[in-house]
Protein backbone atom coordinates (compact mmCIF):
# COMPACT_ATOMS: atom_id res chain seq x y z
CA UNK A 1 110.74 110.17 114.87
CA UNK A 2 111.00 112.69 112.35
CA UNK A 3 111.76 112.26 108.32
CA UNK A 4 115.02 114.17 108.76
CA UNK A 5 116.88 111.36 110.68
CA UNK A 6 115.86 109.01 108.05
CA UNK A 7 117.05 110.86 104.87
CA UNK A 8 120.81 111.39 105.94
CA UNK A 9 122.09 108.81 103.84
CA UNK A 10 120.76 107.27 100.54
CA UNK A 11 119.62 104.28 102.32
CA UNK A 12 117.15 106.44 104.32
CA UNK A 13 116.27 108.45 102.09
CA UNK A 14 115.30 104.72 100.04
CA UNK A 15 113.25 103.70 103.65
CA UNK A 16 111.38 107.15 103.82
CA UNK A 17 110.33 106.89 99.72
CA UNK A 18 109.22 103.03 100.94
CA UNK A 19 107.35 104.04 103.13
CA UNK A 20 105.46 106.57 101.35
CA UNK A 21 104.61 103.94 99.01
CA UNK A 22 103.88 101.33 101.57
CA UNK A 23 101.68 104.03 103.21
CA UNK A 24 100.52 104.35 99.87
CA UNK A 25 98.97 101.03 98.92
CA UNK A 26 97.79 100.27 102.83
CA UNK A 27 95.36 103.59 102.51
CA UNK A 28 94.70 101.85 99.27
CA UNK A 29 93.92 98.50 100.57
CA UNK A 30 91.36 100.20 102.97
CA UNK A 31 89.80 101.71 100.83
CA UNK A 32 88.83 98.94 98.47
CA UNK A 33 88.12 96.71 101.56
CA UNK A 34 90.64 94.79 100.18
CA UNK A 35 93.19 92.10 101.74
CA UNK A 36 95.90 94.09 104.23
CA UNK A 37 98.67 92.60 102.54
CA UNK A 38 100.59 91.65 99.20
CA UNK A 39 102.46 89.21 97.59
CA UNK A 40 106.60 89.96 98.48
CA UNK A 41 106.59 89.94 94.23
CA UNK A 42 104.30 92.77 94.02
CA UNK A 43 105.88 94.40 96.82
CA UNK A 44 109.17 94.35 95.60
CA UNK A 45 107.75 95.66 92.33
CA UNK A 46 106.38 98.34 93.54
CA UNK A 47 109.53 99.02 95.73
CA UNK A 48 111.72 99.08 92.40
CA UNK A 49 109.12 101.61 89.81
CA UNK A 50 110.28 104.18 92.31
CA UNK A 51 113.91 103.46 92.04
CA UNK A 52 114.51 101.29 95.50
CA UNK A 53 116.72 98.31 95.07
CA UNK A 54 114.84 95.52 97.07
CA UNK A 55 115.86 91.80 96.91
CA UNK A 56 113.82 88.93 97.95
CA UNK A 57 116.99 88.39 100.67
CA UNK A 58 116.96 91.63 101.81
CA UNK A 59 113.31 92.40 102.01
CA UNK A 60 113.26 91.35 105.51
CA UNK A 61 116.05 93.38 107.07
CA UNK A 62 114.12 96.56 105.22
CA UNK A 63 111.33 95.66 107.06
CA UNK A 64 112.07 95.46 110.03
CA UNK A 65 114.04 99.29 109.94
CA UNK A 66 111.58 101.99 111.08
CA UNK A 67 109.53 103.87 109.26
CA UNK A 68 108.45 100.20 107.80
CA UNK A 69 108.57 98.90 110.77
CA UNK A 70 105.37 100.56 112.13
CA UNK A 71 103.28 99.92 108.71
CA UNK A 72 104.71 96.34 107.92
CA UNK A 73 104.62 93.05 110.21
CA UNK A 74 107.70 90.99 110.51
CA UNK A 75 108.21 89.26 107.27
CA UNK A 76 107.90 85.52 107.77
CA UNK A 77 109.95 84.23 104.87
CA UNK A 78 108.00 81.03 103.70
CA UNK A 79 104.36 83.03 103.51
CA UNK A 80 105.32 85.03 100.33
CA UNK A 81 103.18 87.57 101.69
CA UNK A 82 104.15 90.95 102.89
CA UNK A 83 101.20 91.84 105.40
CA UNK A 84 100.60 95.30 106.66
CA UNK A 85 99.88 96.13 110.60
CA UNK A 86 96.73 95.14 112.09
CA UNK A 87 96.29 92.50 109.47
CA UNK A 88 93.39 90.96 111.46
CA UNK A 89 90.28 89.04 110.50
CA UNK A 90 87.26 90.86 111.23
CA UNK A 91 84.56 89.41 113.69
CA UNK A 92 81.80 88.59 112.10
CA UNK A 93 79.77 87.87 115.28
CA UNK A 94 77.64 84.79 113.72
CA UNK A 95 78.49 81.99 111.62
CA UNK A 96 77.08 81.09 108.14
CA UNK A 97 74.36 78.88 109.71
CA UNK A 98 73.12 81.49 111.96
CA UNK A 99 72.50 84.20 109.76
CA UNK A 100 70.50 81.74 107.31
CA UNK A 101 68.49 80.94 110.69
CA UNK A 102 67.70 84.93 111.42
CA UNK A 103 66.69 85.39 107.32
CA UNK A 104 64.44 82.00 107.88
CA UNK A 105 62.89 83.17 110.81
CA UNK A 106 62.21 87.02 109.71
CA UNK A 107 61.21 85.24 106.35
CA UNK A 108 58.67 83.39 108.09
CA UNK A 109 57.54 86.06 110.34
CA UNK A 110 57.18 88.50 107.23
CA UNK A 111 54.78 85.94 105.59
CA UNK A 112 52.59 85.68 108.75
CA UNK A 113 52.44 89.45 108.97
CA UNK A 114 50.84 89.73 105.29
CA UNK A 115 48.05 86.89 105.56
């Protein structure tokens, strides 16, 4: 889609400067290797210092309009969290347990080495 057919009306024109902002804070977020998502508070917030009028009750339908849409998962209303797309955990690939095993072992193999 293109920004034109979002800024005919003041509405879209409100979506297109959210989602500049939204766009904003998720480069942000990535950045700082920080959490890929934000309290609906904060969110909101942010969504009003640049002159949108977001509600807690309307948050949700906002979200789900395109451009958000495609930067913002559904809003699940008793999380109080607004999360961004691919809010996934990463894979770590061990546990805790095993990786104090591997630093044992190459601890112990390091010490053998230098007597």
């Amino acid at each position: 889609m293109l920004i034109r057919e979002f800024v005919d009306a003041k509405s879209g024109l409100d979506l297109v400067r959210l989602a500049a902002i939204t766009k904003l804070i998720i480069n942000r977020a990535k950045d700082q290797s920080a959490q890929k998502q934000m309290s609906q508070d904060a969110y909101i917030e942010a969504a009003r210092s640049i002159g949108v009028n977001v509600t807690p009750d309307t948050l949700g339908d906002v979200i789900s309009q395109e451009p958000l849409s495609n930067l913002l998962e559904p809003l699940d209303p008793n999380s109080g969290v607004v999360r961004f797309k691919g809010n996934t955990e990463a894979d770590t690939g061990m546990s805790v347990d095993q990786a104090q095993e591997v630093v044992n072992s190459n601890a112990k193999a390091a010490l053998r080495r230098r007597q």
